[in-house]
N, C-alpha and C. Protein backbone atom coordinates (compact mmCIF):
# COMPACT_ATOMS: atom_id res chain seq x y z
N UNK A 1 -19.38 5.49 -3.08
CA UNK A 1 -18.74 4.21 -3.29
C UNK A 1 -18.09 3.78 -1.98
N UNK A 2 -18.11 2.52 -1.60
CA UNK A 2 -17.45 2.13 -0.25
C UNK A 2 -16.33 0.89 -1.13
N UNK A 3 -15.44 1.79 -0.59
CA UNK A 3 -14.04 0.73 -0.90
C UNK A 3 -13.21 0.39 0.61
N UNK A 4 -12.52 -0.98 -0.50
CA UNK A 4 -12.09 -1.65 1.10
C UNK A 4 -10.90 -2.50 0.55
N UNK A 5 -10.06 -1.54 1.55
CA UNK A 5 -8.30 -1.58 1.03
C UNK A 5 -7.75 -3.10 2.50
N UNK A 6 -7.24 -3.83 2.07
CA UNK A 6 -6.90 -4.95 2.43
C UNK A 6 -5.62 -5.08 2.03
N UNK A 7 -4.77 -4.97 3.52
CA UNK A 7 -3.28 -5.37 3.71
C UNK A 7 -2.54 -6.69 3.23
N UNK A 8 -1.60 -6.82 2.79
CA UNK A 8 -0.98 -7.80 3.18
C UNK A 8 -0.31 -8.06 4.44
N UNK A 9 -1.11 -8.62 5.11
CA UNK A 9 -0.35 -8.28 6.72
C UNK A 9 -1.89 -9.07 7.54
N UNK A 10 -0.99 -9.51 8.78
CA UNK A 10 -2.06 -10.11 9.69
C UNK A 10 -2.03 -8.80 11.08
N UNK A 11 -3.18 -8.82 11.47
CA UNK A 11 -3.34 -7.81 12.63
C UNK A 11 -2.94 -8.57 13.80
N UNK A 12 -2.80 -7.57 14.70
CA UNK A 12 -2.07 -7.91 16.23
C UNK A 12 -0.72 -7.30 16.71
N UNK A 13 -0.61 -6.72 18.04
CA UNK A 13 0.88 -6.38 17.78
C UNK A 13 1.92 -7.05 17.55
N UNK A 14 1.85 -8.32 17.99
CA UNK A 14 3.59 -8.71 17.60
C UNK A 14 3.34 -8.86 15.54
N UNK A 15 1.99 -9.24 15.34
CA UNK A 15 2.67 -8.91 13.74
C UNK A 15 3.20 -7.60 13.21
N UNK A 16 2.55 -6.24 13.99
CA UNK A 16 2.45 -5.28 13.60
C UNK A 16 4.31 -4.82 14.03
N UNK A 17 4.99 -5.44 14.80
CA UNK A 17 6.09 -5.32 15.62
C UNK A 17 6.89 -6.42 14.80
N UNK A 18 6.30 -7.04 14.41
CA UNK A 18 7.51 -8.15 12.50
C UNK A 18 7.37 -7.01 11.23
N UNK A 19 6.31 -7.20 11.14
CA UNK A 19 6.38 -6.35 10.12
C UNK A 19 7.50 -5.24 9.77
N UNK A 20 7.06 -4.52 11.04
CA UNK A 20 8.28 -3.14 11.12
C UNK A 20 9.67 -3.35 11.21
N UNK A 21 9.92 -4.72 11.88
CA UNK A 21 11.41 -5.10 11.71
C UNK A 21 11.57 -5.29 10.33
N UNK A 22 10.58 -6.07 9.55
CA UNK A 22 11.10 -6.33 8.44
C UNK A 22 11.13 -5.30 7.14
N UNK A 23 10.41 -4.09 7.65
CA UNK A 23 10.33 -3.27 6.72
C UNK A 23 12.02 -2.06 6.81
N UNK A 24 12.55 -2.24 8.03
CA UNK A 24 14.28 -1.86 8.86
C UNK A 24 14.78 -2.72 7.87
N UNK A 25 14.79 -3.88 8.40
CA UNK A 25 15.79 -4.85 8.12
C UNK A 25 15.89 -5.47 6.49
N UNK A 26 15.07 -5.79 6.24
CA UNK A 26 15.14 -6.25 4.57
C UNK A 26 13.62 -5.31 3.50
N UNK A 27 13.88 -4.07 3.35
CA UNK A 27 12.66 -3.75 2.85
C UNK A 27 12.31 -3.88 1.36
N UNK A 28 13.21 -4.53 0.48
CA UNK A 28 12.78 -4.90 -0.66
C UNK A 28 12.18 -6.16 -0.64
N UNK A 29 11.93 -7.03 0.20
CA UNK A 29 11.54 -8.34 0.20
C UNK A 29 10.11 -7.84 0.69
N UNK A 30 9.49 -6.83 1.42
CA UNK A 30 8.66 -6.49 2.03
C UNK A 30 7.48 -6.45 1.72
N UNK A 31 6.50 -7.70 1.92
CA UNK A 31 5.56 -7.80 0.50
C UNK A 31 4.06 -7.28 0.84
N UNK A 32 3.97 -6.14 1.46
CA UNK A 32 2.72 -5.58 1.63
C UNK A 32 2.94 -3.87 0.53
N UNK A 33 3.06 -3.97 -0.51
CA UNK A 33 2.92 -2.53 -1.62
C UNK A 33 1.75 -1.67 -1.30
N UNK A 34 0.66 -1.99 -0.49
CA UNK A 34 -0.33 -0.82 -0.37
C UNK A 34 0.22 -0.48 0.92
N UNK A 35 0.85 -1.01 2.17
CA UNK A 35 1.54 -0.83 3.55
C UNK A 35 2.62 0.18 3.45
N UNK A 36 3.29 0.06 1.94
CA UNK A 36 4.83 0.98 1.74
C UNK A 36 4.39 1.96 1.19
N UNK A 37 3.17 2.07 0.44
CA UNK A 37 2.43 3.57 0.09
C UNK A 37 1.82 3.95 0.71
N UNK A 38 1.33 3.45 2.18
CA UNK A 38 0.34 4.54 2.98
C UNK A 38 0.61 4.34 4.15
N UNK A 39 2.01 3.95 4.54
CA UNK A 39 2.43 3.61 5.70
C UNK A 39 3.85 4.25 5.84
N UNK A 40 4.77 4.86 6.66
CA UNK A 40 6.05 4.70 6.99
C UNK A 40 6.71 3.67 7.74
N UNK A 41 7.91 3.73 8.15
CA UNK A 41 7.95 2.20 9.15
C UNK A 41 7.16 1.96 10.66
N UNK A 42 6.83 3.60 10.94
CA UNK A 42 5.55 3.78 12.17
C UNK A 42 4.63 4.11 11.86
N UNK A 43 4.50 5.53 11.13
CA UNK A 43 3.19 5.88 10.82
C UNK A 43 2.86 6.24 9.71
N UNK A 44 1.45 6.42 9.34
CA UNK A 44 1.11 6.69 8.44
C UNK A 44 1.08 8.06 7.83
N UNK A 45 1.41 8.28 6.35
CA UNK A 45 2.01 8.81 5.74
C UNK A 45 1.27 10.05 5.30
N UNK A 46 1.56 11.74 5.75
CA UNK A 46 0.90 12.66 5.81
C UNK A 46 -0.12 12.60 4.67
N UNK A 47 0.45 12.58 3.80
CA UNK A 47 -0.36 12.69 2.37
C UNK A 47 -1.33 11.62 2.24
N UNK A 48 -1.41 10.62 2.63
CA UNK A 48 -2.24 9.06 2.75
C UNK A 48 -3.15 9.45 3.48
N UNK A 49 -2.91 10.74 5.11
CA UNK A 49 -3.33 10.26 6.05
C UNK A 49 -4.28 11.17 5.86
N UNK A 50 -4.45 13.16 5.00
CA UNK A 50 -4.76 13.73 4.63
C UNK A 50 -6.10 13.37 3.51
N UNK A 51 -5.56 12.41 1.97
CA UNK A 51 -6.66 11.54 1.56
C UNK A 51 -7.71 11.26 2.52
N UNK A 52 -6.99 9.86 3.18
CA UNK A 52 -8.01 9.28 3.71
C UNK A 52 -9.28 10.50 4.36
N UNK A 53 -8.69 11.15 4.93
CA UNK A 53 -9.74 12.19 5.99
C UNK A 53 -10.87 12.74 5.25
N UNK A 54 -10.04 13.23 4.24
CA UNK A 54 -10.89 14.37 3.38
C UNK A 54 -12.01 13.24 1.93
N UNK A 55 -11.68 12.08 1.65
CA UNK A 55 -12.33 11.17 1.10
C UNK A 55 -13.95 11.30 0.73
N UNK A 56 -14.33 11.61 -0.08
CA UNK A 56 -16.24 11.53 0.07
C UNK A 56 -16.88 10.42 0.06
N UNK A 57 -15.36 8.98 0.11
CA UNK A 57 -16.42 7.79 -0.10
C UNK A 57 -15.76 6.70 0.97
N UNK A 58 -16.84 6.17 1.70
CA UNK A 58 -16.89 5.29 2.67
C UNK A 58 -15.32 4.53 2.40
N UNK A 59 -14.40 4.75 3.22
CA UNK A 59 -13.59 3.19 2.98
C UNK A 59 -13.23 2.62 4.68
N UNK A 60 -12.63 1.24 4.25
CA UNK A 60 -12.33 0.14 4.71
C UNK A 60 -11.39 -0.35 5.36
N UNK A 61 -11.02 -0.60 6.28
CA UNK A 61 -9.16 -0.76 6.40
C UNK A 61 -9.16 -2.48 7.14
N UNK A 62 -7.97 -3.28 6.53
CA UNK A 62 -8.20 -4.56 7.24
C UNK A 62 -7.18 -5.33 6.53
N UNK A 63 -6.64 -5.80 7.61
CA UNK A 63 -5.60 -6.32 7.85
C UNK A 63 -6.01 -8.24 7.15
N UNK A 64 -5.48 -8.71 6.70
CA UNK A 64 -5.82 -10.05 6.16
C UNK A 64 -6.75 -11.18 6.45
N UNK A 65 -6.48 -11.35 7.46
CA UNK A 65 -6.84 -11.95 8.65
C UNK A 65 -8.36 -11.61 8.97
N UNK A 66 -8.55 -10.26 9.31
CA UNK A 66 -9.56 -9.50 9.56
C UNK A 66 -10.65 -9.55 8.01
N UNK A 67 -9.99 -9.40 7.05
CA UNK A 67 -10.99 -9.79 5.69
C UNK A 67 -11.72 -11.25 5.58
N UNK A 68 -10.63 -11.74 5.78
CA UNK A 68 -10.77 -13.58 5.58
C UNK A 68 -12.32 -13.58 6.37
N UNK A 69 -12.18 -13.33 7.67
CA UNK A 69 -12.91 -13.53 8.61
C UNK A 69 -14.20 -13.29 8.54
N UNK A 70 -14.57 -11.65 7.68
CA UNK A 70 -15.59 -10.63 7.74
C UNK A 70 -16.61 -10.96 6.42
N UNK A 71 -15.82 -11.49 5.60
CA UNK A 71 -15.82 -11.57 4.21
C UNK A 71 -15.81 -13.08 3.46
N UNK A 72 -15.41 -14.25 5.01
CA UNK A 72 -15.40 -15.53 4.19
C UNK A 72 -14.91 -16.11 2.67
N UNK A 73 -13.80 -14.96 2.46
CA UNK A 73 -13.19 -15.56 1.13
C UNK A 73 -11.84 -15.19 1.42
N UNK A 74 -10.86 -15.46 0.16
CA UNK A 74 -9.58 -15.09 0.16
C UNK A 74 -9.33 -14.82 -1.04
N UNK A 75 -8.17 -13.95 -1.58
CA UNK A 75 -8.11 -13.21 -1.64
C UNK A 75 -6.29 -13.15 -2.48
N UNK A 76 -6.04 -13.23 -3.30
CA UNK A 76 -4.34 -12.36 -3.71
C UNK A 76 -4.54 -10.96 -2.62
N UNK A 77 -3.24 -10.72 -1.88
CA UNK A 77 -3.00 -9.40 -1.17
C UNK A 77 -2.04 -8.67 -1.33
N UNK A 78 -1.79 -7.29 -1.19
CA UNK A 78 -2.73 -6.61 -0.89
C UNK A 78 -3.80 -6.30 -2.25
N UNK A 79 -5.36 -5.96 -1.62
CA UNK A 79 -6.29 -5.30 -2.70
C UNK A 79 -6.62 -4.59 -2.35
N UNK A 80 -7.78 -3.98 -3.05
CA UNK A 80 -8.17 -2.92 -2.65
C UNK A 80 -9.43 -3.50 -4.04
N UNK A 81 -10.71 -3.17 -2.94
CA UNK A 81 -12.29 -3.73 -3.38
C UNK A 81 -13.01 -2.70 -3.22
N UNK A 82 -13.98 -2.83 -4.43
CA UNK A 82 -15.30 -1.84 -4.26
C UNK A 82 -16.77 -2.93 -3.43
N UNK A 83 -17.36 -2.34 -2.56
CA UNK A 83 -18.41 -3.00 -2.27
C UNK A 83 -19.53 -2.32 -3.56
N UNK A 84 -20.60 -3.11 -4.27
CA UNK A 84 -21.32 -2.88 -4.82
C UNK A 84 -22.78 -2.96 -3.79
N UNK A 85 -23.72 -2.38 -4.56
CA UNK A 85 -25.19 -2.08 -3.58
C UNK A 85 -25.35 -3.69 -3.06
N UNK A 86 -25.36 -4.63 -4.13
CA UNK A 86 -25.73 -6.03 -3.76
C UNK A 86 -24.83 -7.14 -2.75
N UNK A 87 -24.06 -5.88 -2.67
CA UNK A 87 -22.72 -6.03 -0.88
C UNK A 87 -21.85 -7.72 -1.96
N UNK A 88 -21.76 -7.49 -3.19
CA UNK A 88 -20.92 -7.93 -4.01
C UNK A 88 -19.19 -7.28 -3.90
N UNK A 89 -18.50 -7.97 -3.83
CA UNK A 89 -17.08 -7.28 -3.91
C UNK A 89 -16.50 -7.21 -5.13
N UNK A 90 -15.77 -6.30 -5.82
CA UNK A 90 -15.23 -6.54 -7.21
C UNK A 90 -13.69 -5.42 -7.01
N UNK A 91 -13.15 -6.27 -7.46
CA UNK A 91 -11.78 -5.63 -7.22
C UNK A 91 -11.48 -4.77 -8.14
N UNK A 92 -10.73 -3.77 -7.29
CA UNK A 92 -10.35 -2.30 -8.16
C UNK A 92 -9.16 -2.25 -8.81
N UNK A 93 -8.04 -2.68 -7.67
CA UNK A 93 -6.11 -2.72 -7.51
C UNK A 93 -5.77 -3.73 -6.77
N UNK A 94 -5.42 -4.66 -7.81
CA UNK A 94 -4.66 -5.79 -7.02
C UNK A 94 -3.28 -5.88 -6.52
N UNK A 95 -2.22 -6.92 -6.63
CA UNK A 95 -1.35 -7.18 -6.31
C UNK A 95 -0.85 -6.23 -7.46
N UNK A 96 -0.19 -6.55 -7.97
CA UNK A 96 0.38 -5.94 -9.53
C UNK A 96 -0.03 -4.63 -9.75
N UNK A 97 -0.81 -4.31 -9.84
CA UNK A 97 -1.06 -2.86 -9.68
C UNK A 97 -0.70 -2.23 -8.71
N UNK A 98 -0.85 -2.32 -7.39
CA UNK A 98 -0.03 -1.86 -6.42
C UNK A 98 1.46 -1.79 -6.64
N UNK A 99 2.10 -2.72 -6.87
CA UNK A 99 3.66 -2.80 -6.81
C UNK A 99 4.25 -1.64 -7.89
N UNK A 100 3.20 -1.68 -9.04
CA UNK A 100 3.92 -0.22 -9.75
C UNK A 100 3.70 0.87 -9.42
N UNK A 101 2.81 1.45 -8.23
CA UNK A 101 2.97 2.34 -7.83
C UNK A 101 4.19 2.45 -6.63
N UNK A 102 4.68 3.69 -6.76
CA UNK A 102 5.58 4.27 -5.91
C UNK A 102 5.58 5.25 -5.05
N UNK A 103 4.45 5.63 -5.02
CA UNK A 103 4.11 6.70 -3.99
C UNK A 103 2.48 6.40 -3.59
N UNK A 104 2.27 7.37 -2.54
CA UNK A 104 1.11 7.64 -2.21
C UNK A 104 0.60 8.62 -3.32
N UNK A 105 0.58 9.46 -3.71
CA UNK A 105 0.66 10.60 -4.77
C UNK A 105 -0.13 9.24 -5.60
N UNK A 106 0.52 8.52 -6.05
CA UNK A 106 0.22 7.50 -7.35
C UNK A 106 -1.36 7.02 -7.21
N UNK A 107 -1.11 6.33 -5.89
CA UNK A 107 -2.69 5.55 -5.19
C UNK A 107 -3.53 6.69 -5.41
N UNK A 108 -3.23 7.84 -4.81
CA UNK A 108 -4.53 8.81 -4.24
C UNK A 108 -4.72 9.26 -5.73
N UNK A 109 -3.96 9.39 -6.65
CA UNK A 109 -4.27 10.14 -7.86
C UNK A 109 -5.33 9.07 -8.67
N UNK A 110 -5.07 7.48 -8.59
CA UNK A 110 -5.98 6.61 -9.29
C UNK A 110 -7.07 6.48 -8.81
N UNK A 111 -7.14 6.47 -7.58
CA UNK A 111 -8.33 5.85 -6.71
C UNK A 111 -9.41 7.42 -6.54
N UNK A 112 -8.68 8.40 -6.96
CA UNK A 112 -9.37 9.74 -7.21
C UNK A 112 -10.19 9.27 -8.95
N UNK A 113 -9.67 9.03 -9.48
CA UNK A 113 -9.61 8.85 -10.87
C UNK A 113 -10.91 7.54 -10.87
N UNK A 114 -10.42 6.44 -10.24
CA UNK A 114 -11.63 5.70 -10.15
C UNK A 114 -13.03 6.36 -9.47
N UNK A 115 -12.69 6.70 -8.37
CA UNK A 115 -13.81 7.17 -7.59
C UNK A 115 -15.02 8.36 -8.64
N UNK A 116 -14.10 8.92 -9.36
CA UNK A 116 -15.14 10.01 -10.13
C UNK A 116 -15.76 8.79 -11.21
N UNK A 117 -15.18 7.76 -11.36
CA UNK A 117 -15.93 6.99 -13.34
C UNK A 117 -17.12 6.64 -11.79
N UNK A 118 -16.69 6.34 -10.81
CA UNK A 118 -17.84 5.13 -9.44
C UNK A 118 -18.10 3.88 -10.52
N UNK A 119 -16.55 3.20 -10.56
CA UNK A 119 -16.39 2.32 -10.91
C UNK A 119 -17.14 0.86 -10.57
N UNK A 120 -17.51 0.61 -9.51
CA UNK A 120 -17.90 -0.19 -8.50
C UNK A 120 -19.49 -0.02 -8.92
N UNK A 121 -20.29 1.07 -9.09
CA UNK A 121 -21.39 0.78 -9.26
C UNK A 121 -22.10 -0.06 -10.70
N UNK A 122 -21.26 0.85 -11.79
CA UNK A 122 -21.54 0.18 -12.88
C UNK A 122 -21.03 -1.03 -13.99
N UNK A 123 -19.74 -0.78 -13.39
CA UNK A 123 -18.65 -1.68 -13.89
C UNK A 123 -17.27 -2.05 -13.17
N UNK A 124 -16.32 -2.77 -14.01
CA UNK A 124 -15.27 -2.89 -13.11
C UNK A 124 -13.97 -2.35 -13.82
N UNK A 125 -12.80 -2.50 -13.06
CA UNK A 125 -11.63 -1.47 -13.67
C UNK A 125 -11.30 -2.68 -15.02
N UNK A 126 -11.64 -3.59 -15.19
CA UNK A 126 -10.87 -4.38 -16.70
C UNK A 126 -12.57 -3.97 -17.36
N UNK A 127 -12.94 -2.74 -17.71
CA UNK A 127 -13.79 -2.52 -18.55
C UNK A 127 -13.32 -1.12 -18.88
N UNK A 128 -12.40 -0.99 -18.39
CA UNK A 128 -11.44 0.49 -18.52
C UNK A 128 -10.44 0.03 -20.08
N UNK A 129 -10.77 0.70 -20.58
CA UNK A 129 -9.42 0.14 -21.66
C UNK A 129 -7.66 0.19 -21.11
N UNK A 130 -6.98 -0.40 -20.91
CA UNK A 130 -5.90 -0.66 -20.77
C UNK A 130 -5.22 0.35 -20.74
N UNK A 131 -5.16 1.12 -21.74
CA UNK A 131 -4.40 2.34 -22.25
C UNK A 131 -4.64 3.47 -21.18
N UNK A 132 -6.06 3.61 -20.90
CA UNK A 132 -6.86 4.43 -19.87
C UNK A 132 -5.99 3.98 -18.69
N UNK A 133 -6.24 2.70 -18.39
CA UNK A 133 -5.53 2.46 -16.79
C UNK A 133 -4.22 2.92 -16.84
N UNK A 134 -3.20 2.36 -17.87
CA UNK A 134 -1.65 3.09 -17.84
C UNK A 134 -1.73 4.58 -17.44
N UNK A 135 -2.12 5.61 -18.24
CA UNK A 135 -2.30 6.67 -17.94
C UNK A 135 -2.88 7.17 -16.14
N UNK A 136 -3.87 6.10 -15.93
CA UNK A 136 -3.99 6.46 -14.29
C UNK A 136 -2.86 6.28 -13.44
N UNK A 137 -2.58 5.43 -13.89
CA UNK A 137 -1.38 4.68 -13.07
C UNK A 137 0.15 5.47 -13.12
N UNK A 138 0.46 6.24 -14.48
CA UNK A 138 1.83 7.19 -14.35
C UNK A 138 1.32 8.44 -13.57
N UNK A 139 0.20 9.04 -13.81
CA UNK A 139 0.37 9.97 -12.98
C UNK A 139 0.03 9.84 -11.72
């Protein structure tokens, strides 16, 4: 499966150099939720950074800006998309779903959880019964 996790955030350093002030300075207003689970205010976050490495499935990294561009659409942010064979995008974890997670632990445990159904090939996560997703989502 090739997934493709999309920031809320524009690339470049001086954004990358706002951002971090604003994640110091006011971090509950801080509206990138996949950035505060796989990011610290510099780097990225052992356990995130460990996932990512060890991963068996293609992913994506891209900053807003950089999607818009690659991808010619837009987008609620942050997401996180499965590419399908027909290079179709279908979203996995949107806005809202992100924000209830609280850890990295949370992400890597769902997106483990998705990755084994290979959600993206046959279907999409609102064909998951509801009840199913809660349960991904506490642990």
């Amino acid at each position: 499966m090739e997934i493709i996790f999309v920031y809320n955030a524009n690339s470049g350093l001086i954004n990358t150099i706002l951002d971090m002030g604003h994640k110091i300075i006011s971090p509950d207003t801080y509206q990138c939720d996949l950035c505060n689970l796989t990011y610290g205010i510099v780097t990225e976050r052992k356990e995130w950074k460990n996932f990512r490495k060890s991963s068996k499935d293609a992913l994506e990294f891209l900053h807003k800006d950089e999607f818009e561009e690659k991808y010619r659409e837009k987008r609620e942010y942050p997401v996180i998309l499965s590419k399908k064979n027909n290079k179709e995008l279908e979203q996995l974890l949107g806005p809202d779903d992100l924000k209830q997670m609280k850890t990295a632990a949370q992400l890597i445990d769902c997106l483990k959880k998705i990755s084994d159904l290979d959600i993206s090939v046959e279907s999409s996560i609102d064909n998951i019964p509801q009840s199913n997703l809660n349960l991904i989502k506490e642990q």
